[in-house]
N, C-alpha and C. Protein backbone atom coordinates (compact mmCIF):
# COMPACT_ATOMS: atom_id res chain seq x y z
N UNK A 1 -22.20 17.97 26.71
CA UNK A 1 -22.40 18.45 25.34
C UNK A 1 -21.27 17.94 24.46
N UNK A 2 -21.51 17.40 23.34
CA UNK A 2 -20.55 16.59 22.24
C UNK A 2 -20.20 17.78 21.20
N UNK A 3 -18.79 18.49 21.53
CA UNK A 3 -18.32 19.51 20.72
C UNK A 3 -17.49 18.74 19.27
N UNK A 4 -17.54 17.51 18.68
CA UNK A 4 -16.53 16.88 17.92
C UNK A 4 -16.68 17.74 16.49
N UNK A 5 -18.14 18.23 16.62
CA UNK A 5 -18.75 18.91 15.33
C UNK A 5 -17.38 20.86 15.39
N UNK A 6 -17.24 20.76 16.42
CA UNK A 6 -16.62 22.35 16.25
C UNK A 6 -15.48 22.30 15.54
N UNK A 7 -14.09 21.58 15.59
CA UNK A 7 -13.24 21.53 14.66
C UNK A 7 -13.42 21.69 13.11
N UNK A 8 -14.60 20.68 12.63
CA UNK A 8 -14.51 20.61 10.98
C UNK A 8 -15.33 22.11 10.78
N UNK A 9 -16.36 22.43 11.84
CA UNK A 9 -17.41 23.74 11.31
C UNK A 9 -16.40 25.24 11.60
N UNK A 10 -15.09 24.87 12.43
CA UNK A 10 -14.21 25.85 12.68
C UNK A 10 -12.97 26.20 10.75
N UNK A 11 -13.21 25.21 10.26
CA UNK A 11 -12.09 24.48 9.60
C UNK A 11 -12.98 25.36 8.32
N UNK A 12 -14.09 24.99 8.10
CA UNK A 12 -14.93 25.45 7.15
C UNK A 12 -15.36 26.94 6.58
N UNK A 13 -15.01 27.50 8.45
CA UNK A 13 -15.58 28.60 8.12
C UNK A 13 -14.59 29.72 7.88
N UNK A 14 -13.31 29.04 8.92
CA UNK A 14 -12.08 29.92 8.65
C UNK A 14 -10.95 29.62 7.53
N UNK A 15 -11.23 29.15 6.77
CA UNK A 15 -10.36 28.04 5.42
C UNK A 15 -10.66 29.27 4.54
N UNK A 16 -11.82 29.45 4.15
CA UNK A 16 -11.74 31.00 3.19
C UNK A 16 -11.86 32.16 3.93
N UNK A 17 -11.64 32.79 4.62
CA UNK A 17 -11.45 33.60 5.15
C UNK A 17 -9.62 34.08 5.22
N UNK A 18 -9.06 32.70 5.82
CA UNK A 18 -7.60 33.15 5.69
C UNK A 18 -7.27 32.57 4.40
N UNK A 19 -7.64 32.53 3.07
CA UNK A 19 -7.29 32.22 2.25
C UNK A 19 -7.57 33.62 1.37
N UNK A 20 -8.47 34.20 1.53
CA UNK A 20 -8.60 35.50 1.37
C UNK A 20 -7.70 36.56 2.03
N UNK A 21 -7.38 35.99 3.22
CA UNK A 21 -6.44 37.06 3.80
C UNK A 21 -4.70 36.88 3.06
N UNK A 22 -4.74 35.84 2.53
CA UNK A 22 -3.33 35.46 1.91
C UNK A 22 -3.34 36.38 0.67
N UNK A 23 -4.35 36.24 -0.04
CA UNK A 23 -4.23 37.00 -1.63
C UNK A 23 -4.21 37.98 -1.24
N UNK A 24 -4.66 38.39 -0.61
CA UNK A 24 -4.55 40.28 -0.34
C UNK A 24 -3.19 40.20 0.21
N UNK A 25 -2.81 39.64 1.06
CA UNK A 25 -1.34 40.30 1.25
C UNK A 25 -0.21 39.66 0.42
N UNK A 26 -0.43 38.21 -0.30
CA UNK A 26 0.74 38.09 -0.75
C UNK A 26 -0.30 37.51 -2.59
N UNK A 27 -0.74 38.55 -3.10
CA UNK A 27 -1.43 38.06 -4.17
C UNK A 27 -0.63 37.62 -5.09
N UNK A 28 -1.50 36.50 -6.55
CA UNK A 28 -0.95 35.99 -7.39
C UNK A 28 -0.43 37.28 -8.10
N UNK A 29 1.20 36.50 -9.27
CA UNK A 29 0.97 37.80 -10.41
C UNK A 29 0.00 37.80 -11.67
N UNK A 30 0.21 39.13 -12.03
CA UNK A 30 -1.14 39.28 -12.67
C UNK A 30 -0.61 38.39 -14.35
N UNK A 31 -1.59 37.76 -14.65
CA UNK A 31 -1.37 36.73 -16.00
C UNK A 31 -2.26 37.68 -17.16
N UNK A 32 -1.59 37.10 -18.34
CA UNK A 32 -2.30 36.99 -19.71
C UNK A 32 -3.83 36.62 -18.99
N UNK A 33 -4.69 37.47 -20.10
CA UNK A 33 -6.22 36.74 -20.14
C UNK A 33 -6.18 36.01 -20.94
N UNK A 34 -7.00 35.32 -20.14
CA UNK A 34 -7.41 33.64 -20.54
C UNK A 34 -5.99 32.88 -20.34
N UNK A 35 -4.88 33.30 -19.26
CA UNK A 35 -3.96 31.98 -19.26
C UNK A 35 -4.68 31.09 -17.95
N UNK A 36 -5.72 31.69 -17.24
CA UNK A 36 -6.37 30.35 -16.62
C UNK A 36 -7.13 28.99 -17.18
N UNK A 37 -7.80 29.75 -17.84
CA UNK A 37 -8.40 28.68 -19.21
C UNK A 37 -7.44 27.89 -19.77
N UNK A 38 -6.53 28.87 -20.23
CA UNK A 38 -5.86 28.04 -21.52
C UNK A 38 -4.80 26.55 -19.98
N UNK A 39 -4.84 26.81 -18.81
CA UNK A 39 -4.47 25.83 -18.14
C UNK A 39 -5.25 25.03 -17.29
N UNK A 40 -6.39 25.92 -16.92
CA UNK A 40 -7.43 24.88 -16.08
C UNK A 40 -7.79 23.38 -16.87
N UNK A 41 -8.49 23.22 -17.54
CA UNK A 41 -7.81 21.94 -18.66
C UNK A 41 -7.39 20.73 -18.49
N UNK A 42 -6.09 20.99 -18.52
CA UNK A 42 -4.66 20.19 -18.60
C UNK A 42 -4.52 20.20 -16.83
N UNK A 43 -4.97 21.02 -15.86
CA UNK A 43 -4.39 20.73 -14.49
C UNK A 43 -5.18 20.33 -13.38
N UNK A 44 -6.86 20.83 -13.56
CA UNK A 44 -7.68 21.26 -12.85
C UNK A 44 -7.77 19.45 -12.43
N UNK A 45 -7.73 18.46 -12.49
CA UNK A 45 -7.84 17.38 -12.51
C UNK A 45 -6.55 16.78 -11.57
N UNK A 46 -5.46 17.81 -11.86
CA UNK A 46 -3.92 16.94 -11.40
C UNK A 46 -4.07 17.88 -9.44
N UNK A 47 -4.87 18.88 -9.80
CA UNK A 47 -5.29 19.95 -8.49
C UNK A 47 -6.21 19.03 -7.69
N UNK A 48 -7.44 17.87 -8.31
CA UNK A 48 -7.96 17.45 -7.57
C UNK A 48 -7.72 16.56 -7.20
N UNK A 49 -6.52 15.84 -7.76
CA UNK A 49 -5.93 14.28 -7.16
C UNK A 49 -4.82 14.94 -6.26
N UNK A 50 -4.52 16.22 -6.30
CA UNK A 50 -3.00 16.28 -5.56
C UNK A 50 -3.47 15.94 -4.05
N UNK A 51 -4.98 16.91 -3.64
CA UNK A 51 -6.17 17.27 -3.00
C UNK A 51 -6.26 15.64 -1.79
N UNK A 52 -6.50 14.60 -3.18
CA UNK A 52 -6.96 13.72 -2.16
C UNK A 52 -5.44 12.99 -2.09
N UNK A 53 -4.70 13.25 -3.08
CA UNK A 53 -2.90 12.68 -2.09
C UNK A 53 -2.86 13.29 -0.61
N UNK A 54 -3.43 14.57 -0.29
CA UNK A 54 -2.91 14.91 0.67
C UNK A 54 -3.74 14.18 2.04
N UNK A 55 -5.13 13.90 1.52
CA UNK A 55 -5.86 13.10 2.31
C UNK A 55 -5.10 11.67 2.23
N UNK A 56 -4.64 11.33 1.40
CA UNK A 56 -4.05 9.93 1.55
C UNK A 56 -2.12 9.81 2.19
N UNK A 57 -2.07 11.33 2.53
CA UNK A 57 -0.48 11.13 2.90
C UNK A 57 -0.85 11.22 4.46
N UNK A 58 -2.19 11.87 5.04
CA UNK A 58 -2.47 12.26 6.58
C UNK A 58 -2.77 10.74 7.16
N UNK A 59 -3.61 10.03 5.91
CA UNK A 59 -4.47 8.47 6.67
C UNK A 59 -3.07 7.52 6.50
N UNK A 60 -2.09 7.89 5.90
CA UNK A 60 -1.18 7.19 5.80
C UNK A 60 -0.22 7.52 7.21
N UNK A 61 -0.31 8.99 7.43
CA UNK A 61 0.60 9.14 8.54
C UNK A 61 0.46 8.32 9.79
N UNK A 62 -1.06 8.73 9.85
CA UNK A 62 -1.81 8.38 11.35
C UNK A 62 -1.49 6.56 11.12
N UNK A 63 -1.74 5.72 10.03
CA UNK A 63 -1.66 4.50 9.82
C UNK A 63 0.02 3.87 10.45
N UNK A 64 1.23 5.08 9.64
CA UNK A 64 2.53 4.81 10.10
C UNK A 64 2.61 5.30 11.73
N UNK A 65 1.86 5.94 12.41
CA UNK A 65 2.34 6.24 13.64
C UNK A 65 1.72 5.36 14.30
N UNK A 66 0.70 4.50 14.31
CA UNK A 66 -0.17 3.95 14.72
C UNK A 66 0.77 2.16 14.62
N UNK A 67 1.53 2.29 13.39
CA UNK A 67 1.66 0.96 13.55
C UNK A 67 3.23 1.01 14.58
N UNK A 68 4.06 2.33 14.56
CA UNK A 68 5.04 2.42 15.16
C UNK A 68 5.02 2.80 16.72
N UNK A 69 3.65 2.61 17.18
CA UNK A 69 3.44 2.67 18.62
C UNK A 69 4.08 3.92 18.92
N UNK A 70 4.33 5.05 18.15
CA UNK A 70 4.85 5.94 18.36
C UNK A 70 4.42 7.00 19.52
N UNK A 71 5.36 7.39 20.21
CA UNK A 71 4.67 8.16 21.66
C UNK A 71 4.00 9.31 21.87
N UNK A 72 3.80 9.93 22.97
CA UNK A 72 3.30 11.10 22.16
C UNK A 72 4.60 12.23 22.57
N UNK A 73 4.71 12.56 21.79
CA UNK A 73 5.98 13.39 20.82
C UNK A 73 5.40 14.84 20.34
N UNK A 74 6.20 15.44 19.75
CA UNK A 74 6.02 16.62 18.97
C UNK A 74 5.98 15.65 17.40
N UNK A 75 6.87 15.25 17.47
CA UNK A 75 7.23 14.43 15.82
C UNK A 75 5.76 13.66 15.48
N UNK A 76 4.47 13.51 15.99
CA UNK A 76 3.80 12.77 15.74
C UNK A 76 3.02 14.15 14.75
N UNK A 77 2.83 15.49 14.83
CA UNK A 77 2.35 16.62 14.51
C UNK A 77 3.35 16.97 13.08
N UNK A 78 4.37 16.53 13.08
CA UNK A 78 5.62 16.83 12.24
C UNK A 78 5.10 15.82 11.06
N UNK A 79 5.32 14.62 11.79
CA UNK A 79 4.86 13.54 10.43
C UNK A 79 3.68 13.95 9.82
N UNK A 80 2.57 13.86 10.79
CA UNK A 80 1.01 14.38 10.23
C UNK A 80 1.20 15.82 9.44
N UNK A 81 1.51 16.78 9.23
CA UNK A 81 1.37 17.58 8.31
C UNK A 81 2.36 17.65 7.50
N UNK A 82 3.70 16.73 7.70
CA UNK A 82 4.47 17.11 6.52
C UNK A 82 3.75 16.02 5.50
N UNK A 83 3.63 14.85 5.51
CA UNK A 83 3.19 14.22 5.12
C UNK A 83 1.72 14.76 4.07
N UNK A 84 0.75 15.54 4.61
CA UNK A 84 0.07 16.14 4.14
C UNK A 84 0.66 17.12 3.17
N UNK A 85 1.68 17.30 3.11
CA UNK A 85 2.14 18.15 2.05
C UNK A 85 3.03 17.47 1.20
N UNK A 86 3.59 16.43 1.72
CA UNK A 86 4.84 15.60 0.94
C UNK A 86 4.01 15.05 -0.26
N UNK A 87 2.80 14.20 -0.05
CA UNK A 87 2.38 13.43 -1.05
C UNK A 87 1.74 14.16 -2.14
N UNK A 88 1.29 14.95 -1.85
CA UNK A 88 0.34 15.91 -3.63
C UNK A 88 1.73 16.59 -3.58
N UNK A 89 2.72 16.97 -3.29
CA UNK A 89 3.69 17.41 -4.03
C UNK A 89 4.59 16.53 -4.73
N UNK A 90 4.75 15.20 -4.24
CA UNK A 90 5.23 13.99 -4.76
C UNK A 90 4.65 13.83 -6.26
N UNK A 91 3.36 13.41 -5.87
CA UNK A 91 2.30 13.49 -7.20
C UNK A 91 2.35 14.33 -7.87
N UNK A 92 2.85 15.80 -7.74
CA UNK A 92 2.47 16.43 -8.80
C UNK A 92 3.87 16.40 -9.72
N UNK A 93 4.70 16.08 -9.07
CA UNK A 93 6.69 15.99 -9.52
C UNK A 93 6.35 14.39 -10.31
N UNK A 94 5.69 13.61 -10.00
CA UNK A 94 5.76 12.30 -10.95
C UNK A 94 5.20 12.44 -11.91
N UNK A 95 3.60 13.20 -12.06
CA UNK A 95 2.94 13.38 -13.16
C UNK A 95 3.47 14.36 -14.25
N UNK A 96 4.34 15.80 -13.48
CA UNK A 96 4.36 16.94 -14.76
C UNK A 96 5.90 16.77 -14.64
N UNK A 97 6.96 16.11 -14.29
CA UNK A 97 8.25 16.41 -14.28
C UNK A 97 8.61 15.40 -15.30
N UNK A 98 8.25 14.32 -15.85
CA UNK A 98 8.44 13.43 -16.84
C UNK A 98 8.34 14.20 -18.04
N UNK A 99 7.05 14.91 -17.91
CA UNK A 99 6.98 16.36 -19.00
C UNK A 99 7.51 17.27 -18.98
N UNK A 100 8.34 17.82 -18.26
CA UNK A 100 9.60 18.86 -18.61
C UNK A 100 9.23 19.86 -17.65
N UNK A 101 10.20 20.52 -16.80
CA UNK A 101 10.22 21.22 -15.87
C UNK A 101 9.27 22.80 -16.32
N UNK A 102 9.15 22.35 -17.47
CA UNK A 102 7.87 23.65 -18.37
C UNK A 102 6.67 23.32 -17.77
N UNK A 103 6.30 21.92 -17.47
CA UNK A 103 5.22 21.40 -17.17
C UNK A 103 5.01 21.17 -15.88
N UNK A 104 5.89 21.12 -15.25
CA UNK A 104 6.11 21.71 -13.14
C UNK A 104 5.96 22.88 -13.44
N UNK A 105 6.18 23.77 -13.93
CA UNK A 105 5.82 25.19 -13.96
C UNK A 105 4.30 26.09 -14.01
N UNK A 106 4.39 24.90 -15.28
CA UNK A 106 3.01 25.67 -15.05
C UNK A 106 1.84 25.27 -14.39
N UNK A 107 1.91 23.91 -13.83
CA UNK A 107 0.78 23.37 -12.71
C UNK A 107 1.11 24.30 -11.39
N UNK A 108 2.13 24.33 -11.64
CA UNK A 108 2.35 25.80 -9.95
C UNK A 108 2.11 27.08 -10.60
N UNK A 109 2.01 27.48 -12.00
CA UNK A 109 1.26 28.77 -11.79
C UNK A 109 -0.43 28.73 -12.30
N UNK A 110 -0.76 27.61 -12.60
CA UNK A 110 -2.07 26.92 -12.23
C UNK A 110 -2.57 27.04 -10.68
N UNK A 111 -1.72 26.34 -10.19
CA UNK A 111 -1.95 27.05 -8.65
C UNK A 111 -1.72 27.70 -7.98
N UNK A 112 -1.09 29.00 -8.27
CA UNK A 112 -1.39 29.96 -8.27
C UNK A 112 -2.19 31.05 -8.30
N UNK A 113 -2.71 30.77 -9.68
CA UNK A 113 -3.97 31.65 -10.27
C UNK A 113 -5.21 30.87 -9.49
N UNK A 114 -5.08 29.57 -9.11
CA UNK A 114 -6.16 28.84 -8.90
C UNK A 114 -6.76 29.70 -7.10
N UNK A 115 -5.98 29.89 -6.45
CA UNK A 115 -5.66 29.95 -4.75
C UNK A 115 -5.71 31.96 -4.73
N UNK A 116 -5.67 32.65 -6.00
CA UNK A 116 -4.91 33.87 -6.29
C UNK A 116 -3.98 34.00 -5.10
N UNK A 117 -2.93 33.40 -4.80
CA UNK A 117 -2.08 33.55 -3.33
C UNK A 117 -0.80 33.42 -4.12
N UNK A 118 0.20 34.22 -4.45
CA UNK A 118 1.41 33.81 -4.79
C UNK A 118 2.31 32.57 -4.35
N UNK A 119 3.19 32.40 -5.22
CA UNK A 119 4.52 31.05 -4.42
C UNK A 119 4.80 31.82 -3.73
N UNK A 120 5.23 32.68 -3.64
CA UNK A 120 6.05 33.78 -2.51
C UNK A 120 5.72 33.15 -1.48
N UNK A 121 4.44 32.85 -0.64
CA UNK A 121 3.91 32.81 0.39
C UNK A 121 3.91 30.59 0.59
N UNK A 122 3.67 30.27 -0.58
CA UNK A 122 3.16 28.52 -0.67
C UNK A 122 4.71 28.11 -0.81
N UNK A 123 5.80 28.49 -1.58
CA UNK A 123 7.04 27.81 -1.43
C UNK A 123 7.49 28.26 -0.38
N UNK A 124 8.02 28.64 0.65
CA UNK A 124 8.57 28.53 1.24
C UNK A 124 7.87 27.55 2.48
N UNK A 125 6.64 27.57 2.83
CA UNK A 125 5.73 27.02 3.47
C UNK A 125 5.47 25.75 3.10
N UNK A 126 5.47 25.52 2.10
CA UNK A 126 5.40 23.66 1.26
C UNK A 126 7.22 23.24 1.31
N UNK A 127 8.11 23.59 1.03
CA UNK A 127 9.57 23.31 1.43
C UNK A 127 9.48 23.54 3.43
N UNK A 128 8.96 23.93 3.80
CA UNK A 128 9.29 23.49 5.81
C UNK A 128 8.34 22.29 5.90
N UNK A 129 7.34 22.30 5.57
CA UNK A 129 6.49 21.41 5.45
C UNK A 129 7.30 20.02 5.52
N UNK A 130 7.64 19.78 4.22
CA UNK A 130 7.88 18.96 3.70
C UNK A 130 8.96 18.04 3.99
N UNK A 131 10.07 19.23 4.48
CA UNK A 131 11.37 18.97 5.32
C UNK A 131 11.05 18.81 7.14
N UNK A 132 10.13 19.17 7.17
CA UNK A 132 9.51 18.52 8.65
C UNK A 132 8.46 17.46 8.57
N UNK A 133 8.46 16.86 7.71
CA UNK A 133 7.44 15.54 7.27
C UNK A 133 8.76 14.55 7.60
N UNK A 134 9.76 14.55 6.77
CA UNK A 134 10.86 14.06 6.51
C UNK A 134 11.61 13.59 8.03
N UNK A 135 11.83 14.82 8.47
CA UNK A 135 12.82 14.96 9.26
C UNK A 135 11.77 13.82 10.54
N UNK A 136 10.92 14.48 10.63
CA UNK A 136 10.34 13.87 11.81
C UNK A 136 10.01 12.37 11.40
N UNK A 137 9.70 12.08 10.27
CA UNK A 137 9.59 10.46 10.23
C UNK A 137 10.69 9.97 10.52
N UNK A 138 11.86 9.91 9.36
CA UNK A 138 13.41 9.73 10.41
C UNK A 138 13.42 10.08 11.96
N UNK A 139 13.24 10.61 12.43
CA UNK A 139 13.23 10.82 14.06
C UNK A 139 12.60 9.50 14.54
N UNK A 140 11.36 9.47 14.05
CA UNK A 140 10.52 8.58 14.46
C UNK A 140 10.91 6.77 14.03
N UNK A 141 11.18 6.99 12.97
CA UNK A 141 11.91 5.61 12.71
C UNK A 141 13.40 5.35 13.71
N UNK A 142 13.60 6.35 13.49
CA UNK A 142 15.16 5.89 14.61
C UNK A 142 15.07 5.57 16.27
N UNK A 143 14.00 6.46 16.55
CA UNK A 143 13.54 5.96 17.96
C UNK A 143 12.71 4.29 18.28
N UNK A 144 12.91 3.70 17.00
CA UNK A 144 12.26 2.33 17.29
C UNK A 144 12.63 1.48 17.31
């Protein structure tokens, strides 16, 4: 029997479920009405490219581990998801930080309101991320 289908139908079904379980325990704060509107707009677009950066930081990982004959490691799991988090956060620091740290602000409380899940719970989790994307590519480059 060919189970390859259970991962993505596992991925699908439990993706809102614990995304629901996040807002309830670590929910957004509560905003002005209509400050989703007055930002969906201006971000809802920078949310869907961050989306496929992160698809393009994973095909990039697997591409860099792939060309570095890299072994199998823990660091190969390190690169693959920091990476998934490094690049739409990259992207979103090139696009709104030229515009003033007002404008990093409020694409993160764009996503915020967007996820209803507070930073409380996404910064500290996108900073390990990110610093284990890092760390483990250096690992991985130095072992070659």
């Amino acid at each position: 029997m060919n189970a390859t289908w259970l991962p993505p139908l596992a991925a699908m079904i439990l993706t809102p479920i614990i995304m629901r379980a996040l807002a309830r325990r670590f929910p957004a704060r509560i905003g002005s009405p209509g400050e989703y509107e007055t930002l969906r707009p201006q971000f809802y677009w920078l949310e869907i490219a961050s989306q496929l950066a992160a698809l393009v930081g994973i095909i990039g990982s697997i591409t860099l581990l792939i060309a570095l004959h890299a072994a199998n490691t823990p660091w190969i799991l390190g690169v693959a998801f920091g990476w998934a988090v490094l690049a739409p956060v990259l992207l979103i620091a090139l696009v709104t930080l030229p515009r003033g740290v007002t404008c990093w602000r409020e694409f993160w409380r764009f996503y915020e309101l967007t996820y209803r899940t507070s930073l409380r719970f996404f910064t500290p989790l996108y900073i390990l991320l990110c610093m284990l994307g890092i760390v483990s590519t250096a690992v991985l480059f130095s072992r070659r």
